[in-house]
N, C-alpha and C. Protein backbone atom coordinates (compact mmCIF):
# COMPACT_ATOMS: atom_id res chain seq x y z
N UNK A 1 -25.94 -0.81 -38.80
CA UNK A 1 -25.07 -0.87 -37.65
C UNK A 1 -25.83 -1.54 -36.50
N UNK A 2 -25.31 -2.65 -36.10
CA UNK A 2 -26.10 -3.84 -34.88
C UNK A 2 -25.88 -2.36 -33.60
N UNK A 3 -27.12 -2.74 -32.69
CA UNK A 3 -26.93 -2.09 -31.40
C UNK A 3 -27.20 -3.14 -30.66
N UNK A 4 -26.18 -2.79 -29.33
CA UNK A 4 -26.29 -4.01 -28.52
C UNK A 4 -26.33 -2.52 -26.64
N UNK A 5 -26.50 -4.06 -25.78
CA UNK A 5 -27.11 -3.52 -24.66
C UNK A 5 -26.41 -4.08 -23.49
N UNK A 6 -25.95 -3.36 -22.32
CA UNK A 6 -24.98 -4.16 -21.98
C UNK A 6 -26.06 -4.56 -20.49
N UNK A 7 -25.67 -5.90 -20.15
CA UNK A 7 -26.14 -6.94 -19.23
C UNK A 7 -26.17 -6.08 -18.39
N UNK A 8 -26.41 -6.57 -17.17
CA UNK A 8 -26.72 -6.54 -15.43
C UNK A 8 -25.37 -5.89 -14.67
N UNK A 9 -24.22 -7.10 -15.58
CA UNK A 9 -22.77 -7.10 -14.95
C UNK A 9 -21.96 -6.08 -15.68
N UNK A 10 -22.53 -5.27 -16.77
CA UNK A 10 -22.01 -4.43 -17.70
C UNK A 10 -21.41 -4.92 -19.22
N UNK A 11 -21.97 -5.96 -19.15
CA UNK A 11 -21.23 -6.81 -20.11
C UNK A 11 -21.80 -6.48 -21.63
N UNK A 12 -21.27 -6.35 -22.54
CA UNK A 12 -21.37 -6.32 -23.88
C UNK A 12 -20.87 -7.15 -24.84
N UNK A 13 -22.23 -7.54 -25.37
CA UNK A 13 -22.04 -8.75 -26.82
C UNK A 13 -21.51 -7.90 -28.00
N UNK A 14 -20.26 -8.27 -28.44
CA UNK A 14 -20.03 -8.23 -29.69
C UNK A 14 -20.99 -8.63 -30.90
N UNK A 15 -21.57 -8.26 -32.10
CA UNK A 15 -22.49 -9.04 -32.50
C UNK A 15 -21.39 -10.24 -33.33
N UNK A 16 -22.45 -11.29 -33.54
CA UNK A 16 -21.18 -12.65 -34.45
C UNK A 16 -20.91 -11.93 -35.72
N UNK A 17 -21.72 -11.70 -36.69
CA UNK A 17 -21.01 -10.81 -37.54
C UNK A 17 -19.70 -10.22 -37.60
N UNK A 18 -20.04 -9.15 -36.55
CA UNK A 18 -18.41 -8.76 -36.29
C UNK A 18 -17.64 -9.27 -35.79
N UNK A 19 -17.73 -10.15 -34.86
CA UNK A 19 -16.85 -11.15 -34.15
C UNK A 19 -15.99 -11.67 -35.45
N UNK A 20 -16.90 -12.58 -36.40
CA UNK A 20 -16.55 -13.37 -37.59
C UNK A 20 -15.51 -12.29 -38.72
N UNK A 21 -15.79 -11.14 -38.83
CA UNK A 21 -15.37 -10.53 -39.71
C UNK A 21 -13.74 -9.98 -38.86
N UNK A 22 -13.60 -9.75 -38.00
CA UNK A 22 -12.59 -9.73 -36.80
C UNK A 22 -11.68 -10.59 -36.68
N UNK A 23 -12.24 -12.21 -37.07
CA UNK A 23 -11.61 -13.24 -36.24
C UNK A 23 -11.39 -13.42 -34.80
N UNK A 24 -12.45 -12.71 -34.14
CA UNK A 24 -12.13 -12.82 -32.64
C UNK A 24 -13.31 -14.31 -32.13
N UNK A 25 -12.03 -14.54 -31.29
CA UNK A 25 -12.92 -15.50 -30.62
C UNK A 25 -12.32 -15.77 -29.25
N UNK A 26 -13.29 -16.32 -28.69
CA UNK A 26 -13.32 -17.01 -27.27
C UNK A 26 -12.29 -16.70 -26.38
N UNK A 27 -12.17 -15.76 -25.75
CA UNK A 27 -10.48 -15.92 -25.33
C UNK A 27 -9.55 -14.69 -25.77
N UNK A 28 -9.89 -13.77 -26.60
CA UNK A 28 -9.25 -12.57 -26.75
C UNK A 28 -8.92 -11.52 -26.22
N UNK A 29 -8.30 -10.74 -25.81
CA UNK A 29 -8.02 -9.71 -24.94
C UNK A 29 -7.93 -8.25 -25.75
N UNK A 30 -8.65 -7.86 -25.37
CA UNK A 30 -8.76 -6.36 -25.43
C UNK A 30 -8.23 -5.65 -24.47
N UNK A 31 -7.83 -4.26 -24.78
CA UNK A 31 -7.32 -2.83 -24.23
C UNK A 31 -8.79 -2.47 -24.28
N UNK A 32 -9.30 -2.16 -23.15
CA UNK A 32 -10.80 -0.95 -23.08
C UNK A 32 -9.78 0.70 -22.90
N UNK A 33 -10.60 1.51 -23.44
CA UNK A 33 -10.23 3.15 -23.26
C UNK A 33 -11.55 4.04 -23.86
N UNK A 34 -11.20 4.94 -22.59
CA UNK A 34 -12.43 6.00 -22.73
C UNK A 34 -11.75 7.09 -23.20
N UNK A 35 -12.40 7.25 -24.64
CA UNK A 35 -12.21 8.50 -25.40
C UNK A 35 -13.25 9.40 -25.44
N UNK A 36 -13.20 10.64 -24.61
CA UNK A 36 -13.79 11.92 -24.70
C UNK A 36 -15.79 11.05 -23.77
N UNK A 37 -16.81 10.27 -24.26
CA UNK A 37 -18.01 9.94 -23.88
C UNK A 37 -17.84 8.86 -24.47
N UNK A 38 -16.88 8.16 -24.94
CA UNK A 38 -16.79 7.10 -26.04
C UNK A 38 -16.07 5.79 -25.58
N UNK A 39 -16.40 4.55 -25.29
CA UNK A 39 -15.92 3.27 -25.21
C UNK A 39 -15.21 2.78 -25.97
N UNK A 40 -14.02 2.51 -26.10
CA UNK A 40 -13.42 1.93 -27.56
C UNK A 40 -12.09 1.00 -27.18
N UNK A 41 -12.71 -0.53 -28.22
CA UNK A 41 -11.71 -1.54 -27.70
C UNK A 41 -10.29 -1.70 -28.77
N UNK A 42 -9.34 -2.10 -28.00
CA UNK A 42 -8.46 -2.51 -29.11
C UNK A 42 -8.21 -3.91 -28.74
N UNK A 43 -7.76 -4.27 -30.42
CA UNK A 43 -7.72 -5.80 -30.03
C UNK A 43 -6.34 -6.56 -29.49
N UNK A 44 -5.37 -6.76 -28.65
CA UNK A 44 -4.74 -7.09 -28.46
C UNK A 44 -3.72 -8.37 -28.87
N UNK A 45 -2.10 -8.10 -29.18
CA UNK A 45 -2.06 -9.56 -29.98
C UNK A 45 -1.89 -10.67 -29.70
N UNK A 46 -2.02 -12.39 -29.91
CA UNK A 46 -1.99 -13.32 -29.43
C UNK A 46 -0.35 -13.52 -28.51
N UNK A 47 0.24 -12.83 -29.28
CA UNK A 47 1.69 -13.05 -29.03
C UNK A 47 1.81 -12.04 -28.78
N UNK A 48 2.37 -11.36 -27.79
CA UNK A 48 2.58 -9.62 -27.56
C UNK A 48 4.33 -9.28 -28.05
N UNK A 49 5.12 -10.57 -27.88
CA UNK A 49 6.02 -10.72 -28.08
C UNK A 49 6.70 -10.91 -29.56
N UNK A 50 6.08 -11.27 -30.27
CA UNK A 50 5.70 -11.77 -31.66
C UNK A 50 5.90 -10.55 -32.42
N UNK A 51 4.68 -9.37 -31.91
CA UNK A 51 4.02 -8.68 -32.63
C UNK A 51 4.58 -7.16 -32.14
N UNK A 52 6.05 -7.49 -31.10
CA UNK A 52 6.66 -5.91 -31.27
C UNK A 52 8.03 -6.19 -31.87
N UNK A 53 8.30 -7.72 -32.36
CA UNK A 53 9.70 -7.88 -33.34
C UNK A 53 9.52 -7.04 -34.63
N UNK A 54 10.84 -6.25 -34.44
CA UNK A 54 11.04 -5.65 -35.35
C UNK A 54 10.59 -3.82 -35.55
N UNK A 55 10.20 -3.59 -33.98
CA UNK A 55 10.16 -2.06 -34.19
C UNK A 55 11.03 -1.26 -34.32
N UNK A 56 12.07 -1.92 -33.15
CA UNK A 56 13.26 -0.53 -33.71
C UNK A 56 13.87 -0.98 -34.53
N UNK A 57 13.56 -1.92 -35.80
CA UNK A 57 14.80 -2.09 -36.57
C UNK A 57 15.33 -1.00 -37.12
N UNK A 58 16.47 -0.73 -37.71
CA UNK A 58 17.09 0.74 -38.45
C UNK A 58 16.89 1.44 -37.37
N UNK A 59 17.32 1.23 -35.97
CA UNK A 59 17.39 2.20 -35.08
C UNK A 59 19.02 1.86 -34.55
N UNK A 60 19.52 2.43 -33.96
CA UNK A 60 21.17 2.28 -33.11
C UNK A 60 21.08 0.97 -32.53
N UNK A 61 22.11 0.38 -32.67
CA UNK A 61 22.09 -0.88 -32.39
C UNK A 61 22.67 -0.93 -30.85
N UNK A 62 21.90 -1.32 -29.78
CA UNK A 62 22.40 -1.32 -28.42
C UNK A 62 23.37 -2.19 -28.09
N UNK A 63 23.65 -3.23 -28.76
CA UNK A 63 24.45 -4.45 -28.46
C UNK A 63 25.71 -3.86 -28.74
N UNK A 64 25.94 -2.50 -30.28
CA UNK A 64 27.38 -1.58 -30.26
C UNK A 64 27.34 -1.02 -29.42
N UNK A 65 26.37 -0.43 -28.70
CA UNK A 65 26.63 0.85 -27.63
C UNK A 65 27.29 0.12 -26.81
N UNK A 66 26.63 -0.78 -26.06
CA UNK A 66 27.06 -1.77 -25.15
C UNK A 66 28.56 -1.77 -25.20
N UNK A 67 28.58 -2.28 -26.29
CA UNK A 67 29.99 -2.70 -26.45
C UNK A 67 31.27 -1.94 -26.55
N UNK A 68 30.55 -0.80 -27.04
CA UNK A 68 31.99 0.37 -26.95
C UNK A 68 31.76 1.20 -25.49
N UNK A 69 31.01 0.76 -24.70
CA UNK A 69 30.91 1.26 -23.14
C UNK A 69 31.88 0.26 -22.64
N UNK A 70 31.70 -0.47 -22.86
CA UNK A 70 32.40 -1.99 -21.68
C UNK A 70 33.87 -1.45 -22.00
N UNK A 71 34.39 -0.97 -23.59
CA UNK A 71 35.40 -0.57 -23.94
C UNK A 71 36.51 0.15 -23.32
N UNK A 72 35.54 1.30 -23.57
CA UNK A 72 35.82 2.47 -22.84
C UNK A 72 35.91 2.38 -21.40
N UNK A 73 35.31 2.00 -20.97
CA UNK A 73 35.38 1.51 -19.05
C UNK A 73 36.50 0.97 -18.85
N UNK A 74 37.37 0.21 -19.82
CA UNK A 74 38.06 -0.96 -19.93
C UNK A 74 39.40 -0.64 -19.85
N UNK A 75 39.17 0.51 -20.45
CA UNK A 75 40.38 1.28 -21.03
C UNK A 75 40.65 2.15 -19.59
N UNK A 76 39.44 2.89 -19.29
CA UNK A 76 39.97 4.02 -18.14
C UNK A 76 39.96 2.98 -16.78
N UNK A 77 39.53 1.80 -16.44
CA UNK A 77 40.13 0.85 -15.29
C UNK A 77 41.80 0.77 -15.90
N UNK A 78 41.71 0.43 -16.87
CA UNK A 78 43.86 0.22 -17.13
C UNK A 78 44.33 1.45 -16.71
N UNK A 79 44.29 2.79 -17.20
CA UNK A 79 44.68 3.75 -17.21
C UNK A 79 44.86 3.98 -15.21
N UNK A 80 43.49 3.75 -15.18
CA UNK A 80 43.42 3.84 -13.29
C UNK A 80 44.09 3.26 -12.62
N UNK A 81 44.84 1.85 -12.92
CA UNK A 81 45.62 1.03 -12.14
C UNK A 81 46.87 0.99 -12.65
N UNK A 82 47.11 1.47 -14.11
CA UNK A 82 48.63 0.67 -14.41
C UNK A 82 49.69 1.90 -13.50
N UNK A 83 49.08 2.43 -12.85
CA UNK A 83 50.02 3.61 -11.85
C UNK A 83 51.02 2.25 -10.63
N UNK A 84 50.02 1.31 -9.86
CA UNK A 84 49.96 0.62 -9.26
C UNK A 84 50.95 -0.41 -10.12
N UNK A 85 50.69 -0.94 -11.40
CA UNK A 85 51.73 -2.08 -11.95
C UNK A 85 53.34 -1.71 -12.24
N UNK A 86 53.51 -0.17 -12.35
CA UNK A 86 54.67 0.44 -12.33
C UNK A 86 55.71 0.27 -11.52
N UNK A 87 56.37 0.09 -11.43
CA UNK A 87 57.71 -0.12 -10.18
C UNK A 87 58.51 0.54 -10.43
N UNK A 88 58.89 1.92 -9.97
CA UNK A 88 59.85 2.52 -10.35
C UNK A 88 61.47 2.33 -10.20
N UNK A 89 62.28 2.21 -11.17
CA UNK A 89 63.55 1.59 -10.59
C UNK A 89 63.95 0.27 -11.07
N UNK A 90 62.82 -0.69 -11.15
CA UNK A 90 63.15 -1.68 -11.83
C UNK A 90 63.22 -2.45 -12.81
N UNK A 91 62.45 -1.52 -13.76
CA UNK A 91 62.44 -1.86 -15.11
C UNK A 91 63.75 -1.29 -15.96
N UNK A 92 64.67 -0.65 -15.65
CA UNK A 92 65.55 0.00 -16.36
C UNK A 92 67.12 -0.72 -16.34
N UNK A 93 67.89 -1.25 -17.05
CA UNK A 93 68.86 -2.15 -17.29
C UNK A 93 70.25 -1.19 -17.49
């Protein structure tokens, strides 16, 4: 297990080994978090966007919810006004 030492500025070398075995390079972003006395990085993904397609799949589909809200709203605005489109008296022959 490489031990490394961190600089002046706090800085810490990955060793290349692990870098190489990682695929990290030049330019990567990590999450730092302190667990319990413990430093620990995660590696963050190139695409953050990329790499959360597809979590809720097989979850409720919001685009139905959506859609049977707009519905329903749709319905109780008619209900709310057709008082107002009524004319009493003149619809009857």
């Amino acid at each position: 297990m490489p031990i490394v030492k961190t600089s002046a500025k706090g800085q810490v070398v990955i060793p290349k080994a692990i870098r190489k075995a990682l695929g990290i390079k030049p330019g990567t972003s990590f999450h730092v978090r302190v667990e319990g006395k413990e430093v620990v990085l995660f590696r963050l993904p190139d695409d953050p966007i990329r790499a959360l397609r597809g979590v809720v799949k097989g979850g409720p589909s919001l685009t139905k919810a959506l859609l049977e809200d707009r519905k329903e709203e749709l319905e109780r605005e008619e209900k709310k006004f057709a008082r107002f489109l009524r004319r009493p008296g003149l619809g009857s022959k």
